[in-house]
N, C-alpha and C. Protein backbone atom coordinates (compact mmCIF):
# COMPACT_ATOMS: atom_id res chain seq x y z
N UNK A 1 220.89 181.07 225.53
CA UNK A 1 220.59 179.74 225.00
C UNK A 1 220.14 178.82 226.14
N UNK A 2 220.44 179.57 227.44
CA UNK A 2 220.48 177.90 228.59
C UNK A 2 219.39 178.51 228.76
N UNK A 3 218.41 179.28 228.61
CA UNK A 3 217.32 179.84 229.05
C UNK A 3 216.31 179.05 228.16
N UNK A 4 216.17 179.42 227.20
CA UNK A 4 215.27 178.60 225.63
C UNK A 4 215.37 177.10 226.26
N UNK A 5 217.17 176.02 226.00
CA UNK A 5 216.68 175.38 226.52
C UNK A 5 216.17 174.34 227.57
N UNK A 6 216.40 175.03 228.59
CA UNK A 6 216.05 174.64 230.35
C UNK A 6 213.93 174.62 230.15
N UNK A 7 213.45 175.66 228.95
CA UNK A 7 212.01 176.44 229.06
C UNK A 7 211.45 175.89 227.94
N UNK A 8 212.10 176.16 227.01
CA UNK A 8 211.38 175.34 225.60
C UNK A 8 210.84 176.55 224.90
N UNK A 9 209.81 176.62 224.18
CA UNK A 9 209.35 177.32 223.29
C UNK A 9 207.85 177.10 224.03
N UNK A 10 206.89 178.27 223.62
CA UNK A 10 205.76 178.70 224.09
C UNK A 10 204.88 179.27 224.91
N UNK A 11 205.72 179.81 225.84
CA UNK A 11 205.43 180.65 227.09
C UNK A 11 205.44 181.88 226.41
N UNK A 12 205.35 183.07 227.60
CA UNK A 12 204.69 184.49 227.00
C UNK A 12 206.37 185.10 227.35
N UNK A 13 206.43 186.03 226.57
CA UNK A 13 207.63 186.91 226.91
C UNK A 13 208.16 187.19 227.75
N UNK A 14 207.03 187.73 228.67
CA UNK A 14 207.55 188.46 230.55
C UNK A 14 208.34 187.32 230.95
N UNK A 15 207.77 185.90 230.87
CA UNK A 15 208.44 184.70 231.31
C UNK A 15 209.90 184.54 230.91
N UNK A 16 210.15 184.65 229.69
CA UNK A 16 211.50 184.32 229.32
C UNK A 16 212.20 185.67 229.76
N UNK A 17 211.72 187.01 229.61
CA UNK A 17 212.11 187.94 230.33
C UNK A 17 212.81 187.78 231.82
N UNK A 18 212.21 187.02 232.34
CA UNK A 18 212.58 186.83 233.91
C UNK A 18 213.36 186.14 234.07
N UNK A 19 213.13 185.02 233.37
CA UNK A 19 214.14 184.27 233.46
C UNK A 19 215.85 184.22 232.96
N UNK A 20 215.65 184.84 231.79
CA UNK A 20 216.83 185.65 231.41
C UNK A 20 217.42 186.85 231.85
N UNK A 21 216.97 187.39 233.15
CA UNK A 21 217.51 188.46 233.81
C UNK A 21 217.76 187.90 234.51
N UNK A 22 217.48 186.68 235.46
CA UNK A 22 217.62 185.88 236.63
C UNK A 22 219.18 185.42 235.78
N UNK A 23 219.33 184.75 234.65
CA UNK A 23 220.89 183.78 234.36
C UNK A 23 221.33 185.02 233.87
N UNK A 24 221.41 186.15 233.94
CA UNK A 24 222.50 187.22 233.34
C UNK A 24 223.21 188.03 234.85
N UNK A 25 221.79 187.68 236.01
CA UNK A 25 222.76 187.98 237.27
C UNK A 25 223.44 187.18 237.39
N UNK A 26 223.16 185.77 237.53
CA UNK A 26 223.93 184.66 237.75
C UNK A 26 225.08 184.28 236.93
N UNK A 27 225.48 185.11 235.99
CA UNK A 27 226.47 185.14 234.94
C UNK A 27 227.46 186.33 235.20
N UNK A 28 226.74 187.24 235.88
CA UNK A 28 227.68 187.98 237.02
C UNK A 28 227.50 189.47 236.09
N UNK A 29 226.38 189.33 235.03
CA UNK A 29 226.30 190.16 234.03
C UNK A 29 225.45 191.48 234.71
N UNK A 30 226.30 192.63 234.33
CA UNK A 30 225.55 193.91 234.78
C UNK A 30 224.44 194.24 233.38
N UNK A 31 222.82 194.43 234.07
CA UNK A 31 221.66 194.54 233.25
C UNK A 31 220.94 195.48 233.80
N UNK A 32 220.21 195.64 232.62
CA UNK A 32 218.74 196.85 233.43
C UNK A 32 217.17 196.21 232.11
N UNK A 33 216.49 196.08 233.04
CA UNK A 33 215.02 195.72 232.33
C UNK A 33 214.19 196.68 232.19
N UNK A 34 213.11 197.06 231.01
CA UNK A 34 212.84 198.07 230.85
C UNK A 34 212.95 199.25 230.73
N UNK A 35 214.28 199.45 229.98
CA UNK A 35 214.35 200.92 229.92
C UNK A 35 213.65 201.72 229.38
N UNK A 36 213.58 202.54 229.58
CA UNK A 36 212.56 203.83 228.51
C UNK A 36 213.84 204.32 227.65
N UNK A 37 213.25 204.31 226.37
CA UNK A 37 213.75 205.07 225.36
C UNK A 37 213.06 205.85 224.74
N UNK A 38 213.70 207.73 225.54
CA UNK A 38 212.77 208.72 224.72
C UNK A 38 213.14 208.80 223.10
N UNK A 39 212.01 209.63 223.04
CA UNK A 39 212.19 209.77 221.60
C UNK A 39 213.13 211.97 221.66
N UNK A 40 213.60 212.46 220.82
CA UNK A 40 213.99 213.83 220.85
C UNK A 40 213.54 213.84 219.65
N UNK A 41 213.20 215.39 219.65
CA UNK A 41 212.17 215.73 218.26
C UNK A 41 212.05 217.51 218.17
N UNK A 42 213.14 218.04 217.92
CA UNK A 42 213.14 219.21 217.72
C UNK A 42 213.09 220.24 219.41
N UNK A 43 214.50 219.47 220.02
CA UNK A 43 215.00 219.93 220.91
C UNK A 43 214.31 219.62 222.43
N UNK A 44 212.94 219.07 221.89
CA UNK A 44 212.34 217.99 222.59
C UNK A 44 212.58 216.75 223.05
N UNK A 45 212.63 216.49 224.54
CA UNK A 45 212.44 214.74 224.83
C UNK A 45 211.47 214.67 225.31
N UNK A 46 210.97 213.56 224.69
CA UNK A 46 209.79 212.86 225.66
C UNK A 46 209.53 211.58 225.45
N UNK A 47 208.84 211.05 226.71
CA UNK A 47 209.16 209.80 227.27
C UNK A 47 207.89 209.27 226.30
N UNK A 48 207.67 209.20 225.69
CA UNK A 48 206.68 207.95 225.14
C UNK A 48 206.82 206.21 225.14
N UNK A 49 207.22 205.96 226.53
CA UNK A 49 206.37 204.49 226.91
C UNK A 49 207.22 203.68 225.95
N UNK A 50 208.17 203.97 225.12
CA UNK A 50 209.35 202.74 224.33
C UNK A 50 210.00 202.40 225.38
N UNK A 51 210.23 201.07 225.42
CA UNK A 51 210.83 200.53 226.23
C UNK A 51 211.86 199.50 226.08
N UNK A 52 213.01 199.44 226.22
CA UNK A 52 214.10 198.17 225.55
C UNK A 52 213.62 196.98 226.77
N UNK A 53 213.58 195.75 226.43
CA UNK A 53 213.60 195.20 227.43
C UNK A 53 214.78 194.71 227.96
N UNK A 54 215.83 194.57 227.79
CA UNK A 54 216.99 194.22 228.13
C UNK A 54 218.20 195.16 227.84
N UNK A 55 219.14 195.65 228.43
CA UNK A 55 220.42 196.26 227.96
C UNK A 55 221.33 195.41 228.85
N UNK A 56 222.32 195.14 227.99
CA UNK A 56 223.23 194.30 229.05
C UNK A 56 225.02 195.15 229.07
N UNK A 57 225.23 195.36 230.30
CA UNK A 57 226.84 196.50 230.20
C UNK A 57 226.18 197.49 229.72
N UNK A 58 225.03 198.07 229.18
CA UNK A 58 225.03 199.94 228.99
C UNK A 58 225.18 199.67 227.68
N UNK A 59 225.41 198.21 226.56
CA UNK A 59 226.27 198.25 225.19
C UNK A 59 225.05 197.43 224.40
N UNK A 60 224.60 196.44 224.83
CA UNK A 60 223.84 195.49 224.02
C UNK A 60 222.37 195.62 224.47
N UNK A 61 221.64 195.91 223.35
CA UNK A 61 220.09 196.01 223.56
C UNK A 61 219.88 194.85 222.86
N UNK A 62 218.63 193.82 224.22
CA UNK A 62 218.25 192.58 223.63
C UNK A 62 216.86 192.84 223.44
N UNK A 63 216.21 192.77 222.81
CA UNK A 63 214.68 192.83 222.18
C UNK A 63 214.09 191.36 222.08
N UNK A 64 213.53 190.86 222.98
CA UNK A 64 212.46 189.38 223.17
C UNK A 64 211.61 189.59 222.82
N UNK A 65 211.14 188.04 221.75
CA UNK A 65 209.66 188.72 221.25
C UNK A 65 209.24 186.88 221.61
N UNK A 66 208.01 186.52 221.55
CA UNK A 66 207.82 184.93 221.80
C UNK A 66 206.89 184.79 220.54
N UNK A 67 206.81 184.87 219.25
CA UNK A 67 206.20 185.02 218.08
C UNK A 67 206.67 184.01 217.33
N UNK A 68 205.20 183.45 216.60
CA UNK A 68 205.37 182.60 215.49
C UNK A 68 206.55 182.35 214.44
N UNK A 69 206.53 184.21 214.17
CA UNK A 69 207.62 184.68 213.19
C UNK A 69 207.92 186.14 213.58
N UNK A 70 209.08 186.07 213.16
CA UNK A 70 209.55 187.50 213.25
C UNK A 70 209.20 187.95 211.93
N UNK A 71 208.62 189.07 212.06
CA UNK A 71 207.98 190.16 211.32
C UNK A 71 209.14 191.67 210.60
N UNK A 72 209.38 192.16 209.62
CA UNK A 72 209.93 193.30 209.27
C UNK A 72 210.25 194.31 210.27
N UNK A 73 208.29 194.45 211.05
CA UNK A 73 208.11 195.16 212.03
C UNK A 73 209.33 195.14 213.40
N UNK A 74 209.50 194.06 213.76
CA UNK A 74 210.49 193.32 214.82
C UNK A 74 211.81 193.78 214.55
N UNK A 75 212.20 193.70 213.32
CA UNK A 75 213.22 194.18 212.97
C UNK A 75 213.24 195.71 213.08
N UNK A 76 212.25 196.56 212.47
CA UNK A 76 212.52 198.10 212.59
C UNK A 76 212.50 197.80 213.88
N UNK A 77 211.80 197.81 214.80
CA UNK A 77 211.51 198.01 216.33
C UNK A 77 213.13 198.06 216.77
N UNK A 78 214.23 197.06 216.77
CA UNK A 78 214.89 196.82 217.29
C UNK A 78 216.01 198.31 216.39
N UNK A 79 216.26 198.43 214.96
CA UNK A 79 216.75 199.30 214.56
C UNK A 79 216.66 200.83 214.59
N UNK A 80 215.38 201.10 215.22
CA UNK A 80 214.73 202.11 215.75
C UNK A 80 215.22 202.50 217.27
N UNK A 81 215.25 201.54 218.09
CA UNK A 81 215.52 201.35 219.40
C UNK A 81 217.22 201.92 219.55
N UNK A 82 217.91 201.33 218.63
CA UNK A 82 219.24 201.27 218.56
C UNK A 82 219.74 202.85 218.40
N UNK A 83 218.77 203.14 217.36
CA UNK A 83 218.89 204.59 216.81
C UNK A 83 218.63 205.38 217.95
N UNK A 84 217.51 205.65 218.64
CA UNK A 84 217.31 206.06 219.56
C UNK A 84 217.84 206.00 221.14
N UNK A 85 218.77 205.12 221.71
CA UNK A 85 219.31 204.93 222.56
C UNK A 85 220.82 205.36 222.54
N UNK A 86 221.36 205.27 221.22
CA UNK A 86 222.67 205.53 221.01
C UNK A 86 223.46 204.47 220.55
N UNK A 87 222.54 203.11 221.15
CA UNK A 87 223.67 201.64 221.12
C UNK A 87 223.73 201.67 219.76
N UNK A 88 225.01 200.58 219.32
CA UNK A 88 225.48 200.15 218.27
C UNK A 88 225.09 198.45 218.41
N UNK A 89 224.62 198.05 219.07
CA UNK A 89 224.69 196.56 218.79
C UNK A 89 222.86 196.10 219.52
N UNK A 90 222.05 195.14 218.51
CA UNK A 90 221.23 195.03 218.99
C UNK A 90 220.88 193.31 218.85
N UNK A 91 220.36 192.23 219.81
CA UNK A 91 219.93 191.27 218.98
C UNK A 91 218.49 190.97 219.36
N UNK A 92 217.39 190.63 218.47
CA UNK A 92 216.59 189.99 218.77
C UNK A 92 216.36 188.80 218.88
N UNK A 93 215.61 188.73 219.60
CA UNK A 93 215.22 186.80 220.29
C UNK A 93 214.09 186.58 220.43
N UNK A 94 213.90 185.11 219.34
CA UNK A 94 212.76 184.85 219.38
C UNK A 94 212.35 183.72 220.29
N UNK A 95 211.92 183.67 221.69
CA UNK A 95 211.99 182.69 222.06
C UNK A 95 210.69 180.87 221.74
N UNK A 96 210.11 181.63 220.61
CA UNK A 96 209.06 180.78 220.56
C UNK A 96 210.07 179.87 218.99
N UNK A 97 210.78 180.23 218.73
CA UNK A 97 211.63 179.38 218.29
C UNK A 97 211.70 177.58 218.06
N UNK A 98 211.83 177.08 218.02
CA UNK A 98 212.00 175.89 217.97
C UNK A 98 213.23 175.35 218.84
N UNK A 99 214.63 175.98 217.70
CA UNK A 99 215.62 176.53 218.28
C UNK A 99 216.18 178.06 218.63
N UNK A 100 216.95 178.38 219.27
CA UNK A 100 216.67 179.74 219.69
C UNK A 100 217.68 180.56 218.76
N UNK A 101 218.90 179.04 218.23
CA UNK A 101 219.46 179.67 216.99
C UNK A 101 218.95 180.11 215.87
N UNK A 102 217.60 179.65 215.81
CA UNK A 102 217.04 180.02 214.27
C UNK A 102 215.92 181.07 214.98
N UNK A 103 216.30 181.81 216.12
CA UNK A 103 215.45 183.01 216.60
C UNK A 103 216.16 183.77 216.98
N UNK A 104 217.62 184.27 216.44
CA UNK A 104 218.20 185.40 216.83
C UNK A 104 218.47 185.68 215.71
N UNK A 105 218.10 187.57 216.00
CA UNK A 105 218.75 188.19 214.66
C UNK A 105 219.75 189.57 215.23
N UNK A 106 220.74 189.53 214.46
CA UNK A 106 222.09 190.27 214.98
C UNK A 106 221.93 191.86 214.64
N UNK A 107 221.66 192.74 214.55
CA UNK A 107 221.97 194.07 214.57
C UNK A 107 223.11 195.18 214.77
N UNK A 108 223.47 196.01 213.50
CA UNK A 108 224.86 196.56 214.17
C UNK A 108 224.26 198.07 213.38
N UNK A 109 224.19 198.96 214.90
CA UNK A 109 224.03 200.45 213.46
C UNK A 109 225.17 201.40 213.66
């Protein structure tokens, strides 16, 4: 939230990206940016270029999007992600929001 609003609404993703990895060190929070999430497919892994942008503790996948609206699509993306990583808890953030409360959506699979 102190990220949205210190920044506001309308910048590009990478931005709020950075900046929200910058206050999650400073929060003393253990993170990793960009992870790859393979896909397995009949005893197969492979890396196809999915990427979470945020995991925070190894437990919470955060998915930033800076969009008008969140889309269905946004939603599978993040329930897909979840599926595929193992996590149980996902939220998306919309930072183009207005407020950033009416740009998070909660995920549990």
């Amino acid at each position: 939230m102190r990220v949205h609003r210190n920044l506001g609404p309308g910048l590009l993703e990478s931005a709020y990206r950075s900046c929200l990895a910058r206050q999650l060190a400073l929060d003393g929070l253990a993170f990793e940016q960009e992870v790859p999430i393979p896909i397995r497919y009949e005893g197969l892994e492979m890396q196809c270029a999915y990427r979470a942008d945020i995991i925070v503790d190894r437990s919470v996948l955060l998915e930033l999007k800076a969009v008008e609206t969140l889309l269905p699509i946004h939603q599978a993306q993040v329930l897909a992600y979840l599926r595929l990583s193992g996590l149980h808890l996902g939220l998306l953030l919309n930072f183009n929001a207005v407020t950033l409360k009416d740009g998070i959506r909660r995920f549990v699979r």
